[in-house]
Protein backbone atom coordinates (compact mmCIF):
# COMPACT_ATOMS: atom_id res chain seq x y z
CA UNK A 1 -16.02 -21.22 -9.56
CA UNK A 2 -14.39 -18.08 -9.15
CA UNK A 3 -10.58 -17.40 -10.23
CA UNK A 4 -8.09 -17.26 -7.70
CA UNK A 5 -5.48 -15.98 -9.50
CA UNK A 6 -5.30 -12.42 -11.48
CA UNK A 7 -3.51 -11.16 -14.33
CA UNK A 8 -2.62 -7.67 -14.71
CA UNK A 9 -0.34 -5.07 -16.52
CA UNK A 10 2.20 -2.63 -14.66
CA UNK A 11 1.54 0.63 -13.82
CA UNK A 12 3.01 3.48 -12.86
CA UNK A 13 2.71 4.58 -8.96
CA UNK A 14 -0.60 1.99 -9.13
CA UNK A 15 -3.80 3.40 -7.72
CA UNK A 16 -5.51 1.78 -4.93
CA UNK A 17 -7.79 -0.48 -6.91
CA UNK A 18 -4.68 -2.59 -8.38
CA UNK A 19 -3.14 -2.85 -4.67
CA UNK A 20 -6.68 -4.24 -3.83
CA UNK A 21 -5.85 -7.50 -5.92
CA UNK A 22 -3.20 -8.18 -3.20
CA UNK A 23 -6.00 -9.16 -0.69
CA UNK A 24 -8.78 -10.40 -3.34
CA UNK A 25 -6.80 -13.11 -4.90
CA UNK A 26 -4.64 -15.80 -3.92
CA UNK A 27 -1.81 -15.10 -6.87
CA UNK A 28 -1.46 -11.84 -8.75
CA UNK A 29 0.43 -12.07 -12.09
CA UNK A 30 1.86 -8.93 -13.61
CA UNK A 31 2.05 -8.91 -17.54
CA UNK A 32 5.67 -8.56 -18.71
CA UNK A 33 5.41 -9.26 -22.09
CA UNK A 34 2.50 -7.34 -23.93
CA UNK A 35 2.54 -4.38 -26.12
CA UNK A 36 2.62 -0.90 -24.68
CA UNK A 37 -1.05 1.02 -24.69
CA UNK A 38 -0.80 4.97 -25.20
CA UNK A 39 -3.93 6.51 -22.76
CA UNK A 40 -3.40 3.87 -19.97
CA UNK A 41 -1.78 3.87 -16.29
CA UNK A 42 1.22 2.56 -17.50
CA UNK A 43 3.00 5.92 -17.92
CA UNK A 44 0.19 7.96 -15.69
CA UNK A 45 -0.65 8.62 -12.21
CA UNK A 46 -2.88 10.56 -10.10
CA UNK A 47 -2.36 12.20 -6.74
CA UNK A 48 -4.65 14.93 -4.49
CA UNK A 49 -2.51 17.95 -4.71
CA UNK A 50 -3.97 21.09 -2.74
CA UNK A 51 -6.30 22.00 -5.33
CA UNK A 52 -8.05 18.88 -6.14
CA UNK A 53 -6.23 16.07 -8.58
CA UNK A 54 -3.44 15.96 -9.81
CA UNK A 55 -2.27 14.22 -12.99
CA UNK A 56 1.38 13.10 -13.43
CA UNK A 57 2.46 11.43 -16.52
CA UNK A 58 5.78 10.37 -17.90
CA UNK A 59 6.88 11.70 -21.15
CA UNK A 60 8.11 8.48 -23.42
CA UNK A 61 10.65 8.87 -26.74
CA UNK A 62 8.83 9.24 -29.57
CA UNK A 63 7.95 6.51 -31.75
CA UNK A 64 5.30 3.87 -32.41
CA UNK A 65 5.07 2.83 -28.73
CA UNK A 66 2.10 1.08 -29.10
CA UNK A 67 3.44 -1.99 -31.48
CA UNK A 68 6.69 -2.25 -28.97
CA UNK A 69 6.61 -4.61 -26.49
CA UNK A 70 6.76 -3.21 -22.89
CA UNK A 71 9.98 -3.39 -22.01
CA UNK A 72 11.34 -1.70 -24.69
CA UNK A 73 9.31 1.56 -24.64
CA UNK A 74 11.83 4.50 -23.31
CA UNK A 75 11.53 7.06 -21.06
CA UNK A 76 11.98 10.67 -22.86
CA UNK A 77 14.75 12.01 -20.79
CA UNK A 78 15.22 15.19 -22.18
CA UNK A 79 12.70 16.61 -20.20
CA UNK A 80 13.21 17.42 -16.26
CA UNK A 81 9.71 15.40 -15.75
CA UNK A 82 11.48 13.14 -12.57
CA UNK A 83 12.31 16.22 -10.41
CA UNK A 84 9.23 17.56 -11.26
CA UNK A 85 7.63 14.47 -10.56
CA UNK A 86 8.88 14.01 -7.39
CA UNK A 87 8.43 18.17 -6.21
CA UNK A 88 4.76 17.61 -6.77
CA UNK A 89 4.44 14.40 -4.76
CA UNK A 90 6.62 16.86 -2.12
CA UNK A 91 4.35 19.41 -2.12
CA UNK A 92 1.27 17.11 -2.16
CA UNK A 93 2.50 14.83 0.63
CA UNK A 94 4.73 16.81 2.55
CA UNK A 95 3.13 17.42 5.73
CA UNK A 96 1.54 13.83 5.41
CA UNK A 97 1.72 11.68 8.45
CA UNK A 98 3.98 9.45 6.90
CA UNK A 99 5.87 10.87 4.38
CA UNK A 100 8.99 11.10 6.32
CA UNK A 101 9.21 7.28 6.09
CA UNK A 102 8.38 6.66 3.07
CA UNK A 103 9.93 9.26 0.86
CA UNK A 104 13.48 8.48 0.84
CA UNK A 105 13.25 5.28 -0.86
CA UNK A 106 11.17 6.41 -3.40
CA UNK A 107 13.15 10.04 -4.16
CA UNK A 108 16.25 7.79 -4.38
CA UNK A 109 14.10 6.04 -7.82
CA UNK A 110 13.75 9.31 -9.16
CA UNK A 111 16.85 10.65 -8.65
CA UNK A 112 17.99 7.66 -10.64
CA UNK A 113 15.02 6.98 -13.19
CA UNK A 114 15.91 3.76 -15.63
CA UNK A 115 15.96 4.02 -18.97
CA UNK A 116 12.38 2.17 -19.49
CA UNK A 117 9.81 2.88 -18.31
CA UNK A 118 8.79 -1.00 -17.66
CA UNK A 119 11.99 -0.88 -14.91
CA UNK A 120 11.73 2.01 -13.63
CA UNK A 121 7.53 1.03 -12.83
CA UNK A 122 8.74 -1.87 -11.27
CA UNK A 123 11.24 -0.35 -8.97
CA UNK A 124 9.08 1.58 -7.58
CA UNK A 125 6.26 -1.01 -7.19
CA UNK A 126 8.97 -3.30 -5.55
CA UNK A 127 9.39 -0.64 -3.15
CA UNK A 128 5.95 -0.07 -2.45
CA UNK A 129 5.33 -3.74 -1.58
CA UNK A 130 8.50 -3.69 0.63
CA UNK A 131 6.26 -1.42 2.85
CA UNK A 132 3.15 -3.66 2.96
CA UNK A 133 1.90 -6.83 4.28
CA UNK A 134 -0.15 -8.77 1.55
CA UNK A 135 -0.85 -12.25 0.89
CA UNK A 136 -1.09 -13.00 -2.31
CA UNK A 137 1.85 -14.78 -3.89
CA UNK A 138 3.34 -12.31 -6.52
CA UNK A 139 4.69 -13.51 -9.70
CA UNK A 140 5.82 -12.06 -13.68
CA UNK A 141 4.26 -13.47 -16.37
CA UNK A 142 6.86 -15.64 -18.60
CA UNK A 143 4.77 -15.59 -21.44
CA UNK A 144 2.10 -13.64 -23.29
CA UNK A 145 -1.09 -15.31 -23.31
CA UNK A 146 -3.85 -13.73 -25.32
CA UNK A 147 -6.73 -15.41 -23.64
CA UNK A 148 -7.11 -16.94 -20.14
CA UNK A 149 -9.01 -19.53 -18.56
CA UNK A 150 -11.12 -17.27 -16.82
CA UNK A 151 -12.17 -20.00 -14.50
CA UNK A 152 -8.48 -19.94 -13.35
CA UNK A 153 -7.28 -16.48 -14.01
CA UNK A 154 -9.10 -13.96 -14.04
CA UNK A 155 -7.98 -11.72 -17.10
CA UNK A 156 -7.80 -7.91 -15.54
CA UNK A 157 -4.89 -6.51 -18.32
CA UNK A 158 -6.43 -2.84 -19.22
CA UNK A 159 -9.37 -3.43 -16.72
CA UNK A 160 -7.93 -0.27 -14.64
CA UNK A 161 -7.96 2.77 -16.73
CA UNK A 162 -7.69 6.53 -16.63
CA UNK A 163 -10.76 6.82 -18.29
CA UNK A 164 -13.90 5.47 -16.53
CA UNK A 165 -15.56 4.16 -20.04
CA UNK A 166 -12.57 2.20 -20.78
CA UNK A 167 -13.09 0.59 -16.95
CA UNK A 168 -14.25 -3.00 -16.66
CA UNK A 169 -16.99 -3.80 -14.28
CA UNK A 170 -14.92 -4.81 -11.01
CA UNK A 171 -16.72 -6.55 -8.45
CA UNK A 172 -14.20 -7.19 -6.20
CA UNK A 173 -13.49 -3.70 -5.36
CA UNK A 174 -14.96 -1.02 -3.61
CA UNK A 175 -12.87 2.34 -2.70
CA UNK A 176 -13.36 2.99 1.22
CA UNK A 177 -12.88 6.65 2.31
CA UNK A 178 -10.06 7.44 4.38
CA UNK A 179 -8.57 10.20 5.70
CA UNK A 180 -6.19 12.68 2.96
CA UNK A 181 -4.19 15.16 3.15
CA UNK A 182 -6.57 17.94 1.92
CA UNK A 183 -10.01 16.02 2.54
CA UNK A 184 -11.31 19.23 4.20
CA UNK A 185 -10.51 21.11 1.42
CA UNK A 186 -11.57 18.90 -1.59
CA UNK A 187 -13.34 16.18 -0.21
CA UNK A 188 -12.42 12.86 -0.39
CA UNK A 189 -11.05 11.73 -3.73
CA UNK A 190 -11.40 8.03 -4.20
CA UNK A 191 -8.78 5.23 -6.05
CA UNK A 192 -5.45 7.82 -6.15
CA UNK A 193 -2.11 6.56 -6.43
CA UNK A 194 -1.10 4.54 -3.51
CA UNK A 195 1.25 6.81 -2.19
CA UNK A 196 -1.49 9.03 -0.95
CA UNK A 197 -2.52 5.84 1.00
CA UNK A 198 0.65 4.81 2.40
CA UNK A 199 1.70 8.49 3.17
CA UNK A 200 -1.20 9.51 4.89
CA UNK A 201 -2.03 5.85 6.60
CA UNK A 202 1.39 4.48 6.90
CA UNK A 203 1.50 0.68 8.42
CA UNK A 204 -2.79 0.82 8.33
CA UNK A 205 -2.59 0.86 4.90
CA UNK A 206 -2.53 -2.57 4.26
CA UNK A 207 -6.09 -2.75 6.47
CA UNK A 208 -7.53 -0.56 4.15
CA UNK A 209 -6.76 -2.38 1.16
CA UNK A 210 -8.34 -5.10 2.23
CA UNK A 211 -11.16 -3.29 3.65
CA UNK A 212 -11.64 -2.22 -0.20
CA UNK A 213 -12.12 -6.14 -1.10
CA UNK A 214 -15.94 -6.86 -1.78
CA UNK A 215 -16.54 -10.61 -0.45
């Protein structure tokens, strides 16, 4: 029997892999109540900037992060990370096809980044999701749950990871090449952020995505 439901931490800016669950399961659960995890996607993102990839990651206030609970760790705000955030996703994405759509609502987040980094993730994934068409039912966990019925929910929570040893094996998904901003240039560069889907593909996006789910 194979799970039709998914649970799975927040990220930040997701790549395309965790926007894959969208399409490969019926309900996709987002963990809201587990202990932050230093080295993870939860405060790091990665783009195709003109020379190859580009790594952003959010600077957090110093302290034992990893025994807080999620919603509690805090942004560092002392450093001008958000503009220069958002000037390399400019530069990167500018002369995208679609970045002239897109990029309002998401410079508007980081003009006015949240105090934690749990809200200000899921602003921005509640604006991504505003500009696709999934259909999987999306819901936040209400409890933390150390183990899962696997035969039910299928337990994904640090299964997406910067590093490829800390991956797990992920049959479900399988990056599809698409067209990017600087593919001539670099080559393609598989399972970015999403915005280098939805700013270079727009509406398609969403076909792609599920193009990337292995039946």
């Amino acid at each position: 029997m194979t799970a039709k439901k998914i649970l799975i931490e927040l990220h930040y800016l997701p790549c395309v892999q965790f926007f894959s669950k969208l399409y490969a399961f019926e309900e996709v659960i987002i963990e809201q109540h587990e202990n932050y995890l230093k080295g993870s996607y939860r405060n790091r993102a990665h783009i195709a900037g003109a020379n190859g990839l580009l790594r952003l990651s959010i600077p957090l206030m110093k302290g034992k992060n990893e025994q807080q609970g999620i919603q509690a760790v805090q942004i560092a705000h002392h450093e001008n990370w958000a503009q220069q955030h958002w000037a390399s996703i400019q530069s990167a994405y500018g002369n995208a096809p679609f970045f002239e759509y897109y990029a309002d609502a998401f410079e508007s987040i980081f003009k006015t980044v949240p105090t934690t980094l749990f809200a200000f993730n899921q602003a921005l994934l509640e604006t991504t999701l505003s500009f696709l068409e999934f259909p999987a039912k999306l819901e936040w966990s209400t409890h933390f749950t150390k183990v899962t019925d696997e035969k039910e929910c299928l337990d994904f929570r640090n299964g997406i990871f910067p590093k490829k040893h800390r991956q797990k094996e992920d049959p479900s998904f399988e990056p599809k090449p698409y067209l990017q901003v600087f593919s001539d240039k670099n080559g393609f560069i598989p399972n970015l952020s999403i915005l280098d889907l939805l700013f270079c593909h727009g509406p398609q996006s969403s076909l792609i995505l599920e193009d990337c789910v292995k039946s």
